[in-house]
PDBML (XML) file of the C-alpha atoms, coordinates in Angstrom:
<?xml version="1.0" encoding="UTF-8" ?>
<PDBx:datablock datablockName="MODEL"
   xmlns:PDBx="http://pdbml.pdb.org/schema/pdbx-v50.xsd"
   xmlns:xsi="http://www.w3.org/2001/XMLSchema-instance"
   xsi:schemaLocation="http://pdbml.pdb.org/schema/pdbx-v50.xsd pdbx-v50.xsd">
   <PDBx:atom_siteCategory>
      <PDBx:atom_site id="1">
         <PDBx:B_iso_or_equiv>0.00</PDBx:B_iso_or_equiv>
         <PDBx:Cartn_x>-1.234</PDBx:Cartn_x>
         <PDBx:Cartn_y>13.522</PDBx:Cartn_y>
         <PDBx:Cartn_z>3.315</PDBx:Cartn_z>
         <PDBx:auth_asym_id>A</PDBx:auth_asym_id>
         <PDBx:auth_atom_id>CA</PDBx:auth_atom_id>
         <PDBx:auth_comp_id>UNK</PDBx:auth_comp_id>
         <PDBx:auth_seq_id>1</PDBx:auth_seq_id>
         <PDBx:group_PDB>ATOM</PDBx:group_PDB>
         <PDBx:label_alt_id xsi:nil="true" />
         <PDBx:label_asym_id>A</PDBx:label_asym_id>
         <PDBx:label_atom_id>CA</PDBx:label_atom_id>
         <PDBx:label_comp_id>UNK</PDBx:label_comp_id>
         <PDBx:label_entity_id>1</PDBx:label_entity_id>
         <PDBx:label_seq_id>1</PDBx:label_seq_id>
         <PDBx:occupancy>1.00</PDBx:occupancy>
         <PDBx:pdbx_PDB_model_num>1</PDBx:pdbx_PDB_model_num>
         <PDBx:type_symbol>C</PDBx:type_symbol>
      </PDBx:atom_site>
      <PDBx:atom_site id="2">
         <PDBx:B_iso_or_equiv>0.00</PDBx:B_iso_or_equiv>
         <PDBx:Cartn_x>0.020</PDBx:Cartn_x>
         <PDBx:Cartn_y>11.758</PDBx:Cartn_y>
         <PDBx:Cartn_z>0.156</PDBx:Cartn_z>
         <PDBx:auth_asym_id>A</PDBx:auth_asym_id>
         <PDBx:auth_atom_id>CA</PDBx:auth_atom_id>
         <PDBx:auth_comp_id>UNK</PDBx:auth_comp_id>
         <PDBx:auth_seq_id>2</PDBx:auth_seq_id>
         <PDBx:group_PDB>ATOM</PDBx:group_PDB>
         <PDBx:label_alt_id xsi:nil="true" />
         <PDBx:label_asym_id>A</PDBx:label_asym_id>
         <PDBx:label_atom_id>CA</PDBx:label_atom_id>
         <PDBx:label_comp_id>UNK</PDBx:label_comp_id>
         <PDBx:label_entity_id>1</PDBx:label_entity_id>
         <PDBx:label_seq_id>2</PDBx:label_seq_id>
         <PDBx:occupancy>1.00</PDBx:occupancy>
         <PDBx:pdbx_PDB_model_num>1</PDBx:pdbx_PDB_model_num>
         <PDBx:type_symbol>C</PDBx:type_symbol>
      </PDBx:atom_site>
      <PDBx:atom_site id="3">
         <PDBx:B_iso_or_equiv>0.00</PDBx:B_iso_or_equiv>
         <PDBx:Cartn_x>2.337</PDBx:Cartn_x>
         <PDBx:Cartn_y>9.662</PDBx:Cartn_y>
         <PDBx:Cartn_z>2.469</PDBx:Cartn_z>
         <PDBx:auth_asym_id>A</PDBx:auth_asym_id>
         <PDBx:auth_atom_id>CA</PDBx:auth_atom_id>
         <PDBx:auth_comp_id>UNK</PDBx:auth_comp_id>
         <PDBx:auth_seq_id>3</PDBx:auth_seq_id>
         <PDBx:group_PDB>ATOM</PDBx:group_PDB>
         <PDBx:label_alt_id xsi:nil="true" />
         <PDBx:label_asym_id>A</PDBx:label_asym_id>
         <PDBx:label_atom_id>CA</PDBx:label_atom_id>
         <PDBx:label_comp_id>UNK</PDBx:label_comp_id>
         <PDBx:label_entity_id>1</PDBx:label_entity_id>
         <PDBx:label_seq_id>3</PDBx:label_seq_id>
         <PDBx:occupancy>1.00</PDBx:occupancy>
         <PDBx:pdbx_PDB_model_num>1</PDBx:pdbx_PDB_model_num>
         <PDBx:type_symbol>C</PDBx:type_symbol>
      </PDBx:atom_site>
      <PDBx:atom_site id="4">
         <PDBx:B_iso_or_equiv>0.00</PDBx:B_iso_or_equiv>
         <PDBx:Cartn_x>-0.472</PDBx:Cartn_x>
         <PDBx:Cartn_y>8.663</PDBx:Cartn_y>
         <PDBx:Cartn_z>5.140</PDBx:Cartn_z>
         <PDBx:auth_asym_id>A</PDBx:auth_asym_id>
         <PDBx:auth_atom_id>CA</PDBx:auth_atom_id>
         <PDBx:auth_comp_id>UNK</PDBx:auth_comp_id>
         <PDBx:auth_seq_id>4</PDBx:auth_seq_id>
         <PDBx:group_PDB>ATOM</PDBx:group_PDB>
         <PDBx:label_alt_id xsi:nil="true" />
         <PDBx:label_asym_id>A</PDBx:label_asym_id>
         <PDBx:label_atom_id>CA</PDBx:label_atom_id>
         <PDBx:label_comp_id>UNK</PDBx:label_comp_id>
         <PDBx:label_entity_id>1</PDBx:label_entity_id>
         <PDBx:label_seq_id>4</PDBx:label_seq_id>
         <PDBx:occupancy>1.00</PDBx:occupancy>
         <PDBx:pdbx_PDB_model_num>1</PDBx:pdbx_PDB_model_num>
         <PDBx:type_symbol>C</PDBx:type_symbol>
      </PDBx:atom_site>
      <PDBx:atom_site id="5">
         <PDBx:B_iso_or_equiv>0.00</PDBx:B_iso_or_equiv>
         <PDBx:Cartn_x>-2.858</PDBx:Cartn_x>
         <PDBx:Cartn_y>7.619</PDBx:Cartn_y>
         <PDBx:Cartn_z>2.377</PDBx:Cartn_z>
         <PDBx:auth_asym_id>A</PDBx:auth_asym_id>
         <PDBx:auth_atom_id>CA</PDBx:auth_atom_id>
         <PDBx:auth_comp_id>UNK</PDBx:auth_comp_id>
         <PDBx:auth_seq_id>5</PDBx:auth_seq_id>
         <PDBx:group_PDB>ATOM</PDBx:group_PDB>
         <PDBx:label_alt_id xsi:nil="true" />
         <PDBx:label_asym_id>A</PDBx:label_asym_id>
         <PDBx:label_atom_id>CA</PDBx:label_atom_id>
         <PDBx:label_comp_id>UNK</PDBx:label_comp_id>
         <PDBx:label_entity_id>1</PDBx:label_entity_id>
         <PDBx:label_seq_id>5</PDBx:label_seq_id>
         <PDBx:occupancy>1.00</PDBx:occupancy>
         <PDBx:pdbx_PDB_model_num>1</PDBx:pdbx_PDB_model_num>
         <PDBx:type_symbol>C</PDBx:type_symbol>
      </PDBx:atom_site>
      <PDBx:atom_site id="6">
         <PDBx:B_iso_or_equiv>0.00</PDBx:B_iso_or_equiv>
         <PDBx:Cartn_x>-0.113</PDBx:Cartn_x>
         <PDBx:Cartn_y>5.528</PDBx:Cartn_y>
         <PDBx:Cartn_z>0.137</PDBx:Cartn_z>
         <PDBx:auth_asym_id>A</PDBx:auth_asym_id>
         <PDBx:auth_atom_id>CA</PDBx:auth_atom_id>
         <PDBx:auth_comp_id>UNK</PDBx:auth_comp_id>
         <PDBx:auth_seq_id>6</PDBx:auth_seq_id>
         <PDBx:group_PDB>ATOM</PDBx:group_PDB>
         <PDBx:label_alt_id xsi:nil="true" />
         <PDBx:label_asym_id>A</PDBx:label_asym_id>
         <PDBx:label_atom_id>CA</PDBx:label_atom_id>
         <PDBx:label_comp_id>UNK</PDBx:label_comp_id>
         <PDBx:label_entity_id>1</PDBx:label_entity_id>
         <PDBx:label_seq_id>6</PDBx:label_seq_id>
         <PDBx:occupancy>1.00</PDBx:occupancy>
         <PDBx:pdbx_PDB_model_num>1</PDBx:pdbx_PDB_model_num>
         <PDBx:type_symbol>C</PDBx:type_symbol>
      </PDBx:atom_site>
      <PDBx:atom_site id="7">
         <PDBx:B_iso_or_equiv>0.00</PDBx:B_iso_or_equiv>
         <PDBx:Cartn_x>0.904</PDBx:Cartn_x>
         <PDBx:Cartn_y>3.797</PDBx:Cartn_y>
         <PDBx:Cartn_z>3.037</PDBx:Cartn_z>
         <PDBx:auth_asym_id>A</PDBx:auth_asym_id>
         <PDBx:auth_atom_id>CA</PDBx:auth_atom_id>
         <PDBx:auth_comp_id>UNK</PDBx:auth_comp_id>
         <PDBx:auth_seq_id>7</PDBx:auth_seq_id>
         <PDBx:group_PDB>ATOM</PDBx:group_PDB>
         <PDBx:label_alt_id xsi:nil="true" />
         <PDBx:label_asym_id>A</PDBx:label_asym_id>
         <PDBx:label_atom_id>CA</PDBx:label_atom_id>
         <PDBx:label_comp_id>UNK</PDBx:label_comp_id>
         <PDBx:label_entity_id>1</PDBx:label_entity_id>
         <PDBx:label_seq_id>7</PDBx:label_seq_id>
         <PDBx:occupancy>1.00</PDBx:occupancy>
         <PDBx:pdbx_PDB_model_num>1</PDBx:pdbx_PDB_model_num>
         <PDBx:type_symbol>C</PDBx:type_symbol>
      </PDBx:atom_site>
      <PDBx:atom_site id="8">
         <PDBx:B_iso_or_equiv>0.00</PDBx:B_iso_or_equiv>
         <PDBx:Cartn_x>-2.855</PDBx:Cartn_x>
         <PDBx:Cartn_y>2.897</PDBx:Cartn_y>
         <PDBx:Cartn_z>4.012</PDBx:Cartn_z>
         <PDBx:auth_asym_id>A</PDBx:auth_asym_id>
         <PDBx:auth_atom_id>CA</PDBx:auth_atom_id>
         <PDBx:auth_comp_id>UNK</PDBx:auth_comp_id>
         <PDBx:auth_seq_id>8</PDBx:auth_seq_id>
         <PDBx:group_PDB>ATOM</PDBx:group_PDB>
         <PDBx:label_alt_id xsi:nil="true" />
         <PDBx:label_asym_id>A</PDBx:label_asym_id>
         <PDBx:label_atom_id>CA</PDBx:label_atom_id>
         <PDBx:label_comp_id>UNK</PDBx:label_comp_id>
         <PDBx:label_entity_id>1</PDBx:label_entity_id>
         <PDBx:label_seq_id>8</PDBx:label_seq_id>
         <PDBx:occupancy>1.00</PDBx:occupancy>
         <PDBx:pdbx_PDB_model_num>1</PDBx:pdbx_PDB_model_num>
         <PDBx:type_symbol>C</PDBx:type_symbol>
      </PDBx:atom_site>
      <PDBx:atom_site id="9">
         <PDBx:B_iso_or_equiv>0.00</PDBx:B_iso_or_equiv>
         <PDBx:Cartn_x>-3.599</PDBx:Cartn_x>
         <PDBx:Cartn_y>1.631</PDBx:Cartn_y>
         <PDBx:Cartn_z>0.543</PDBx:Cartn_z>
         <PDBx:auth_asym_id>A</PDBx:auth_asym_id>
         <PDBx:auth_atom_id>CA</PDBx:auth_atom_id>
         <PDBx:auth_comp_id>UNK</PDBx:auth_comp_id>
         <PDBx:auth_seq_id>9</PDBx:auth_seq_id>
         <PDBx:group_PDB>ATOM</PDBx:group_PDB>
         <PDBx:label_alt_id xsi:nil="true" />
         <PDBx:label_asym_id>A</PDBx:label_asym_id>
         <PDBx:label_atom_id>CA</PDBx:label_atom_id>
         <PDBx:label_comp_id>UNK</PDBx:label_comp_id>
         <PDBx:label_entity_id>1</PDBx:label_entity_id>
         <PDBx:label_seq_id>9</PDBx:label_seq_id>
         <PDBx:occupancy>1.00</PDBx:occupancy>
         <PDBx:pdbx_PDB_model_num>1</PDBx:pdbx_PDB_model_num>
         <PDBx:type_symbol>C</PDBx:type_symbol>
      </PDBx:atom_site>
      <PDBx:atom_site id="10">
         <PDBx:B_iso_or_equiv>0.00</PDBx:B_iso_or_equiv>
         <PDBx:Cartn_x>-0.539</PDBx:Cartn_x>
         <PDBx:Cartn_y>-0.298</PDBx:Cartn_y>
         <PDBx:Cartn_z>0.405</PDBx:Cartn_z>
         <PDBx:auth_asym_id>A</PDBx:auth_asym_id>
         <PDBx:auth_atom_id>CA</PDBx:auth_atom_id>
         <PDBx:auth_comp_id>UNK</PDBx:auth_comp_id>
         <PDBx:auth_seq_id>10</PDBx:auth_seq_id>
         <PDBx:group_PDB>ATOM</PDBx:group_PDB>
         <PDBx:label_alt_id xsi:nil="true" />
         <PDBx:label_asym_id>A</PDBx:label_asym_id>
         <PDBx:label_atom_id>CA</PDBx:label_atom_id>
         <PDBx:label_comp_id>UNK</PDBx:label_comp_id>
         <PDBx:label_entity_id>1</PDBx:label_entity_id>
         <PDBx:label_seq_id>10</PDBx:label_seq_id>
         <PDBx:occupancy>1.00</PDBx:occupancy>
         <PDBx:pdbx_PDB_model_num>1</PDBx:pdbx_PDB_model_num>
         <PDBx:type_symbol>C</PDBx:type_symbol>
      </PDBx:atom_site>
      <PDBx:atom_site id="11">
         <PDBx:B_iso_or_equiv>0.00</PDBx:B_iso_or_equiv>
         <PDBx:Cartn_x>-0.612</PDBx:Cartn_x>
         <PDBx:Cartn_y>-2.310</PDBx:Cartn_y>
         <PDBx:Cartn_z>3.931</PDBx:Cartn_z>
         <PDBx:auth_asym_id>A</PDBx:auth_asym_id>
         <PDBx:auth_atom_id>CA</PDBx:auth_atom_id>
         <PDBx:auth_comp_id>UNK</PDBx:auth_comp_id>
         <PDBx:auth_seq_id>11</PDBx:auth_seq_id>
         <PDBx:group_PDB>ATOM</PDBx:group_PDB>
         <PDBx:label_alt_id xsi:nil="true" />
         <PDBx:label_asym_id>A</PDBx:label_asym_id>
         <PDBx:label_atom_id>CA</PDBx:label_atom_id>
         <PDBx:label_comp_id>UNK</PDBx:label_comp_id>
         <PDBx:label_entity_id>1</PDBx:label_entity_id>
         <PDBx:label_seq_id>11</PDBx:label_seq_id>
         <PDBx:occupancy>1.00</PDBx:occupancy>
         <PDBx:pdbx_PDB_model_num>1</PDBx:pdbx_PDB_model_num>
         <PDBx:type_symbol>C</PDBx:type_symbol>
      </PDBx:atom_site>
      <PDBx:atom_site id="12">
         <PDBx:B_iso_or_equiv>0.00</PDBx:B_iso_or_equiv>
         <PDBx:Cartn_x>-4.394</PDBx:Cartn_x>
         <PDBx:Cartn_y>-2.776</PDBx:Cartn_y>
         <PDBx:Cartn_z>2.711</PDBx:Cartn_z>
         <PDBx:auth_asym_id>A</PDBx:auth_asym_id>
         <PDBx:auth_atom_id>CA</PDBx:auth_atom_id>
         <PDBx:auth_comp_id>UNK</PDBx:auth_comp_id>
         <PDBx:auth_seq_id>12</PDBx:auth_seq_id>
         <PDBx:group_PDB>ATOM</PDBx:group_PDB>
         <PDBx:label_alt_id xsi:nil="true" />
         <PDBx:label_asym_id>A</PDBx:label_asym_id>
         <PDBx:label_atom_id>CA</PDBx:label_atom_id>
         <PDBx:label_comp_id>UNK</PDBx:label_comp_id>
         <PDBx:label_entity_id>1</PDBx:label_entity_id>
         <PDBx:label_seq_id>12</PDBx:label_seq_id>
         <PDBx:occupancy>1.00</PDBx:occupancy>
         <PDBx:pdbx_PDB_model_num>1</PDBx:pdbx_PDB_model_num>
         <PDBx:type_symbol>C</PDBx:type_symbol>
      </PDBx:atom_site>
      <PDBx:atom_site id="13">
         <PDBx:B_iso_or_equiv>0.00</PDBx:B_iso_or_equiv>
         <PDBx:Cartn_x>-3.450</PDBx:Cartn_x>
         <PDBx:Cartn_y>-4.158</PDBx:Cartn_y>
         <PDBx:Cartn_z>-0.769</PDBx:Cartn_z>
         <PDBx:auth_asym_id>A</PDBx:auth_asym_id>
         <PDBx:auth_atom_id>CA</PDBx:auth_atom_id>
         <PDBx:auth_comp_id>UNK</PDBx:auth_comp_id>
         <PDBx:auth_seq_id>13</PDBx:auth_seq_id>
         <PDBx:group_PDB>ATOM</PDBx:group_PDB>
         <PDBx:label_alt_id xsi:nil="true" />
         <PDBx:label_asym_id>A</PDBx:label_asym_id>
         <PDBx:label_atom_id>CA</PDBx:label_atom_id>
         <PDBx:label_comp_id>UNK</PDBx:label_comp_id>
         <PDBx:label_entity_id>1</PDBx:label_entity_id>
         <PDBx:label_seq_id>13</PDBx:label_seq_id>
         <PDBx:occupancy>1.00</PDBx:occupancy>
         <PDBx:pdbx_PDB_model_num>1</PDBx:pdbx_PDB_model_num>
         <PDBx:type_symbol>C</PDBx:type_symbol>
      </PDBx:atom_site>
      <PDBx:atom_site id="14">
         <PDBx:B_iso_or_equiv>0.00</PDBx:B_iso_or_equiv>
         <PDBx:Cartn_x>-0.457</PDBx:Cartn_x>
         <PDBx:Cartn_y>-5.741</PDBx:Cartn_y>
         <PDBx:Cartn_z>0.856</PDBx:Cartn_z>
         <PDBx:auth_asym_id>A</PDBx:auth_asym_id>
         <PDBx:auth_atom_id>CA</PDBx:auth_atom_id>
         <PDBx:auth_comp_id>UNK</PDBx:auth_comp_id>
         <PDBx:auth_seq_id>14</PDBx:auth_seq_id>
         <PDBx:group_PDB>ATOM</PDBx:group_PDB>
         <PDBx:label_alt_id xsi:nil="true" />
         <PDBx:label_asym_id>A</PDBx:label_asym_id>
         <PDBx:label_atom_id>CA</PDBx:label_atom_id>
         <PDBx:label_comp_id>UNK</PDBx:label_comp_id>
         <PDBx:label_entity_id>1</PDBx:label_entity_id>
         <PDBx:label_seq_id>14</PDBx:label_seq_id>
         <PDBx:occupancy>1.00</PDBx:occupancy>
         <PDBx:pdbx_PDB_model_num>1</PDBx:pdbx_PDB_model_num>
         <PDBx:type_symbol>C</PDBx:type_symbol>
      </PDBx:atom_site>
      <PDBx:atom_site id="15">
         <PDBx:B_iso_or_equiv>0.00</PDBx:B_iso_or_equiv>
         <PDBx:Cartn_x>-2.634</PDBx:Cartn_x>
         <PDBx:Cartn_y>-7.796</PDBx:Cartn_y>
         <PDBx:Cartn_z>3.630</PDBx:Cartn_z>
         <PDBx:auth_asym_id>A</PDBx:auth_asym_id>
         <PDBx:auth_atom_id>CA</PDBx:auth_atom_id>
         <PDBx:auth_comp_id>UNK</PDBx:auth_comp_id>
         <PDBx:auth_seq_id>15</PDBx:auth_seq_id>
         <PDBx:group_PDB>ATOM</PDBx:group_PDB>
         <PDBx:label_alt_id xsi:nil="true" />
         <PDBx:label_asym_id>A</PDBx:label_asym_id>
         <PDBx:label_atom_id>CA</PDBx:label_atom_id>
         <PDBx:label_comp_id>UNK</PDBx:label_comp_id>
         <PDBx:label_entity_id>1</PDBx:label_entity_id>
         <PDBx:label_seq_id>15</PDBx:label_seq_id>
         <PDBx:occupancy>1.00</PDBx:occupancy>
         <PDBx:pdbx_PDB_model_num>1</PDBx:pdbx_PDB_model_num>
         <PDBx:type_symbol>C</PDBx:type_symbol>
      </PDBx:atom_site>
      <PDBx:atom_site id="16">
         <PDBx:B_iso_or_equiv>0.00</PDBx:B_iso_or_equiv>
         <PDBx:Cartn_x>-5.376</PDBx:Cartn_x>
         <PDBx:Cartn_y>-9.187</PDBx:Cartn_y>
         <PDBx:Cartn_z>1.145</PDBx:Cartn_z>
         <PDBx:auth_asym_id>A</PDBx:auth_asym_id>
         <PDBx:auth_atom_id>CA</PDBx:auth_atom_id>
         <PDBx:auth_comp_id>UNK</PDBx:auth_comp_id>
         <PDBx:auth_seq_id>16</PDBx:auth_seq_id>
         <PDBx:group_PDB>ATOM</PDBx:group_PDB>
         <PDBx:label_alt_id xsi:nil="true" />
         <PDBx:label_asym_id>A</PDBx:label_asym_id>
         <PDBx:label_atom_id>CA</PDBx:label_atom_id>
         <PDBx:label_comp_id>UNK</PDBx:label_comp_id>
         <PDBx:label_entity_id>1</PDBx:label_entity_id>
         <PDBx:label_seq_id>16</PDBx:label_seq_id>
         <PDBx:occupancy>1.00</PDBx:occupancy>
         <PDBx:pdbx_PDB_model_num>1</PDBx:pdbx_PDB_model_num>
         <PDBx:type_symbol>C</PDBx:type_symbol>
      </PDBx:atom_site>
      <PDBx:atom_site id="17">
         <PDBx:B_iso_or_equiv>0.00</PDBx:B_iso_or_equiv>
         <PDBx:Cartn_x>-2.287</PDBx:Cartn_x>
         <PDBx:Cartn_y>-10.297</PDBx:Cartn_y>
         <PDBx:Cartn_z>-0.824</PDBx:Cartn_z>
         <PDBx:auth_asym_id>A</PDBx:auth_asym_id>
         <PDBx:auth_atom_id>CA</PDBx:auth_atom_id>
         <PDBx:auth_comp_id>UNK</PDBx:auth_comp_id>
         <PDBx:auth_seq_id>17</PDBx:auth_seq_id>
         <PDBx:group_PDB>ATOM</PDBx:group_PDB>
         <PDBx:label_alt_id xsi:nil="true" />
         <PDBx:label_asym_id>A</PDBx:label_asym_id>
         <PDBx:label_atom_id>CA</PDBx:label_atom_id>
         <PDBx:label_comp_id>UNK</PDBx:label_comp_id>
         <PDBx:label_entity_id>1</PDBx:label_entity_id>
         <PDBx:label_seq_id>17</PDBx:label_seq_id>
         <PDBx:occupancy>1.00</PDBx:occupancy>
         <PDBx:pdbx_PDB_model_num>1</PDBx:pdbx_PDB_model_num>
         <PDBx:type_symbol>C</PDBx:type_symbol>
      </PDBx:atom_site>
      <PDBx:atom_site id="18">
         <PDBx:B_iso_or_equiv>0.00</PDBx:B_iso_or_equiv>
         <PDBx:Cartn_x>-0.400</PDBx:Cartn_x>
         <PDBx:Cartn_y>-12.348</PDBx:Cartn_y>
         <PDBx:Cartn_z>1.820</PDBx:Cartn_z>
         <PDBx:auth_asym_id>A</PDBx:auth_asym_id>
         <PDBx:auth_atom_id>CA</PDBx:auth_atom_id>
         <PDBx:auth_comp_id>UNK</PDBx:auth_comp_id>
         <PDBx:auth_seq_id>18</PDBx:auth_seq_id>
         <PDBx:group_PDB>ATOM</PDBx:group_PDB>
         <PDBx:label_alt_id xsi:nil="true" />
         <PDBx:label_asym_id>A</PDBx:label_asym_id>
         <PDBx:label_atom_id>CA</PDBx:label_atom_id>
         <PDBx:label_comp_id>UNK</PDBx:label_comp_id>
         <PDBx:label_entity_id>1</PDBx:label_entity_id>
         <PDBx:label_seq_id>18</PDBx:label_seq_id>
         <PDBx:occupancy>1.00</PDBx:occupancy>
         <PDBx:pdbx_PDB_model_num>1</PDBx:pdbx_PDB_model_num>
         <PDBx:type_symbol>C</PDBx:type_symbol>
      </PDBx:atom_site>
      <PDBx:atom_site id="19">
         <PDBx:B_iso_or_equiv>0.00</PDBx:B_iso_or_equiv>
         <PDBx:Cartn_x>-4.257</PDBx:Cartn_x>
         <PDBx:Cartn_y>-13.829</PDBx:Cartn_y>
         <PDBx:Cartn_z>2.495</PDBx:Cartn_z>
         <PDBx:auth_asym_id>A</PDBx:auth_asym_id>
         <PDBx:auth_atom_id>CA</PDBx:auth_atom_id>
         <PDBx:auth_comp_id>UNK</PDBx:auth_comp_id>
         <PDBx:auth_seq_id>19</PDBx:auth_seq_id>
         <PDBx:group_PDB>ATOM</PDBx:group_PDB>
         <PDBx:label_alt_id xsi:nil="true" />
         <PDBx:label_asym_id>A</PDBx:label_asym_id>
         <PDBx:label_atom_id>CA</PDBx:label_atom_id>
         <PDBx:label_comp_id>UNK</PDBx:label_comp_id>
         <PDBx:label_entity_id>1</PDBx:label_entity_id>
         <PDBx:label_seq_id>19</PDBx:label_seq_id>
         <PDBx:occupancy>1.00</PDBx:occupancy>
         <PDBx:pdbx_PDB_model_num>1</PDBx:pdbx_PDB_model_num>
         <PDBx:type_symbol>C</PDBx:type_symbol>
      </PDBx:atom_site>
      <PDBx:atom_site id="20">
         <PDBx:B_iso_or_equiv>0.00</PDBx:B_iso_or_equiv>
         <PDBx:Cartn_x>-4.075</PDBx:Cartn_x>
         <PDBx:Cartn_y>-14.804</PDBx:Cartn_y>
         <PDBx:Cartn_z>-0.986</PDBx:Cartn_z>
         <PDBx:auth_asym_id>A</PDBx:auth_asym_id>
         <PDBx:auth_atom_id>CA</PDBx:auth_atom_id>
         <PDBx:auth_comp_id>UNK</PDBx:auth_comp_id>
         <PDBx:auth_seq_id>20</PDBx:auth_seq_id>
         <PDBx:group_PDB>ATOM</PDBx:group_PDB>
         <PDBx:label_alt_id xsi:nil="true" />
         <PDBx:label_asym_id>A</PDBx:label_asym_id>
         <PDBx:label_atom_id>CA</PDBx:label_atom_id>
         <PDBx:label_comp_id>UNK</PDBx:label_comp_id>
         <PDBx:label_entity_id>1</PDBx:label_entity_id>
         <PDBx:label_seq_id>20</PDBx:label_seq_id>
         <PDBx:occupancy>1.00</PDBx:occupancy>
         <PDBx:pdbx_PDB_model_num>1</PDBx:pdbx_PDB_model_num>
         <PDBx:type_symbol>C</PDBx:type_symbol>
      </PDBx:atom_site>
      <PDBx:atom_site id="21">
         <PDBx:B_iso_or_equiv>0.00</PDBx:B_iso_or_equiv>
         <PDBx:Cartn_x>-0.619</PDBx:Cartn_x>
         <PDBx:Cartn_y>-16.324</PDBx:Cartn_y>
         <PDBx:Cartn_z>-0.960</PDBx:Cartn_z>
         <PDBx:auth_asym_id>A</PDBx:auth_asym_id>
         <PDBx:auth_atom_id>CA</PDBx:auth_atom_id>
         <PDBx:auth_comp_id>UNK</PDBx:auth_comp_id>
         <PDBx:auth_seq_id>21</PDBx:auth_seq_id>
         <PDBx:group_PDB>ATOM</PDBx:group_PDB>
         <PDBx:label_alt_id xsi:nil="true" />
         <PDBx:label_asym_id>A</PDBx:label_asym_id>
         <PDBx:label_atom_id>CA</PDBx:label_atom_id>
         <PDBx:label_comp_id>UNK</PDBx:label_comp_id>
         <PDBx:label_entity_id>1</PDBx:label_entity_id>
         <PDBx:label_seq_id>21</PDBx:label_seq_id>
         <PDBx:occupancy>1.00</PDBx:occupancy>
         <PDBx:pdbx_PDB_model_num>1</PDBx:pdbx_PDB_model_num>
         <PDBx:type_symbol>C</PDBx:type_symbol>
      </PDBx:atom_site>
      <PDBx:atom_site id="22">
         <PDBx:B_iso_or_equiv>0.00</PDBx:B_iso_or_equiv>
         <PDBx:Cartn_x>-1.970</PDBx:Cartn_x>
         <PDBx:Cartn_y>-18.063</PDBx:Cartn_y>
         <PDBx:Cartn_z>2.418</PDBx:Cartn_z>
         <PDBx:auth_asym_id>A</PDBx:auth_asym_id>
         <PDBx:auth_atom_id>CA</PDBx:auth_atom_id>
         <PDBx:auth_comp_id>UNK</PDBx:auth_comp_id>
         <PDBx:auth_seq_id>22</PDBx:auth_seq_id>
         <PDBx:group_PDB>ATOM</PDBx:group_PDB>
         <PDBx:label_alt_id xsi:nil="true" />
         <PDBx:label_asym_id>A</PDBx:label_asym_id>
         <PDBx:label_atom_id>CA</PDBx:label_atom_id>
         <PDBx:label_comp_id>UNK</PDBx:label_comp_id>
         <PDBx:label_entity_id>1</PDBx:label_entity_id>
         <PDBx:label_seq_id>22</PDBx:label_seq_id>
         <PDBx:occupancy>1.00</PDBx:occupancy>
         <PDBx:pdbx_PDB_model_num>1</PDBx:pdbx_PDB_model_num>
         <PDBx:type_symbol>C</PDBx:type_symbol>
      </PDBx:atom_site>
      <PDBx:atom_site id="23">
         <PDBx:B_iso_or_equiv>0.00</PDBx:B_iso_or_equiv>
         <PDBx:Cartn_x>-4.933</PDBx:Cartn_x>
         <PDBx:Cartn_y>-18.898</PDBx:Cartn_y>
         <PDBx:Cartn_z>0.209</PDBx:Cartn_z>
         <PDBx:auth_asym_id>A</PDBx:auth_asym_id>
         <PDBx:auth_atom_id>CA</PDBx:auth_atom_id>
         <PDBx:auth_comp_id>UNK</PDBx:auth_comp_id>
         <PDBx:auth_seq_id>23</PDBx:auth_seq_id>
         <PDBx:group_PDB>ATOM</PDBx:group_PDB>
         <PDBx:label_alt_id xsi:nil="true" />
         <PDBx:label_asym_id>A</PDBx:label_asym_id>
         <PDBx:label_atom_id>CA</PDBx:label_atom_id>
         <PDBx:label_comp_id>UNK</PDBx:label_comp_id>
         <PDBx:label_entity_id>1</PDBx:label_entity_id>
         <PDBx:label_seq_id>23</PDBx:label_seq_id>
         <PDBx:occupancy>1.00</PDBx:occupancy>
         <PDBx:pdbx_PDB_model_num>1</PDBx:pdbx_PDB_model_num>
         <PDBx:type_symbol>C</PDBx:type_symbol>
      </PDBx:atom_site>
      <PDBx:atom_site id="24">
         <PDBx:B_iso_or_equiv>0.00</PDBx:B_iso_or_equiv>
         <PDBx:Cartn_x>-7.253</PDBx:Cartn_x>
         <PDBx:Cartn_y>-17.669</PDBx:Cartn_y>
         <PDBx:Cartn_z>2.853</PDBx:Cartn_z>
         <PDBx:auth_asym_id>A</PDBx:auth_asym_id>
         <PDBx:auth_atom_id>CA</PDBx:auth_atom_id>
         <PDBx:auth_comp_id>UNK</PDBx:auth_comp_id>
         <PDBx:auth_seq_id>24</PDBx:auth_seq_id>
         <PDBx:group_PDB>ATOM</PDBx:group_PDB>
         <PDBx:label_alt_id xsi:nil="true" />
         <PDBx:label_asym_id>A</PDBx:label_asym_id>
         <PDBx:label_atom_id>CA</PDBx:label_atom_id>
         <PDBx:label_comp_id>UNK</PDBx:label_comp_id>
         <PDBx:label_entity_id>1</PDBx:label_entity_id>
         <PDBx:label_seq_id>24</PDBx:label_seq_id>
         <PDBx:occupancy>1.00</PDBx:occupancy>
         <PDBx:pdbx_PDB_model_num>1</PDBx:pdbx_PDB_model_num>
         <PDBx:type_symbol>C</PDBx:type_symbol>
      </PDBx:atom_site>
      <PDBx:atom_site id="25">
         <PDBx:B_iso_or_equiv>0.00</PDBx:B_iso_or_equiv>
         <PDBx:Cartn_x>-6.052</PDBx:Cartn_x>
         <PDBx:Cartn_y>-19.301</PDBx:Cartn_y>
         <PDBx:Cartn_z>5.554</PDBx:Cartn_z>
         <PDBx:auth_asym_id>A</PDBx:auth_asym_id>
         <PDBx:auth_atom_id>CA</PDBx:auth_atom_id>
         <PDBx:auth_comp_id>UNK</PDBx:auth_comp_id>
         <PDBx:auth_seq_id>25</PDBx:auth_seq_id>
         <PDBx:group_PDB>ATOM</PDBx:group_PDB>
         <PDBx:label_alt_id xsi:nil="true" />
         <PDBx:label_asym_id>A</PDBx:label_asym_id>
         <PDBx:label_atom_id>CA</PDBx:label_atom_id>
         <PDBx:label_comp_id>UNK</PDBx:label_comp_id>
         <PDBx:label_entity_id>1</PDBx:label_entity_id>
         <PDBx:label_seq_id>25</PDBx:label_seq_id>
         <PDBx:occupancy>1.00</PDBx:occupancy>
         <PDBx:pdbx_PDB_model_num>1</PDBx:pdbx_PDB_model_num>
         <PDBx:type_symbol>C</PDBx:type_symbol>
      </PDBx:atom_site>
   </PDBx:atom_siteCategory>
</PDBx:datablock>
C-alpha cells in the first residue's frame, strides 16, 4: 500500500513538474 500510493504521488508531482519545466507547453 505504502509503495502504490508513493509512487502515485510521485509520477503526479513528477508530471506537473516537467509541465513546469516545459512551462506549460
Amino acid at each position: 500500500l505504502w509503495g502504490q500510493l508513493c509512487r502515485e504521488i510521485l509520477l503526479l508531482l513528477g508530471q506537473d513538474y516537467q509541465l513546469l519545466l516545459r512551462r506549460g507547453a
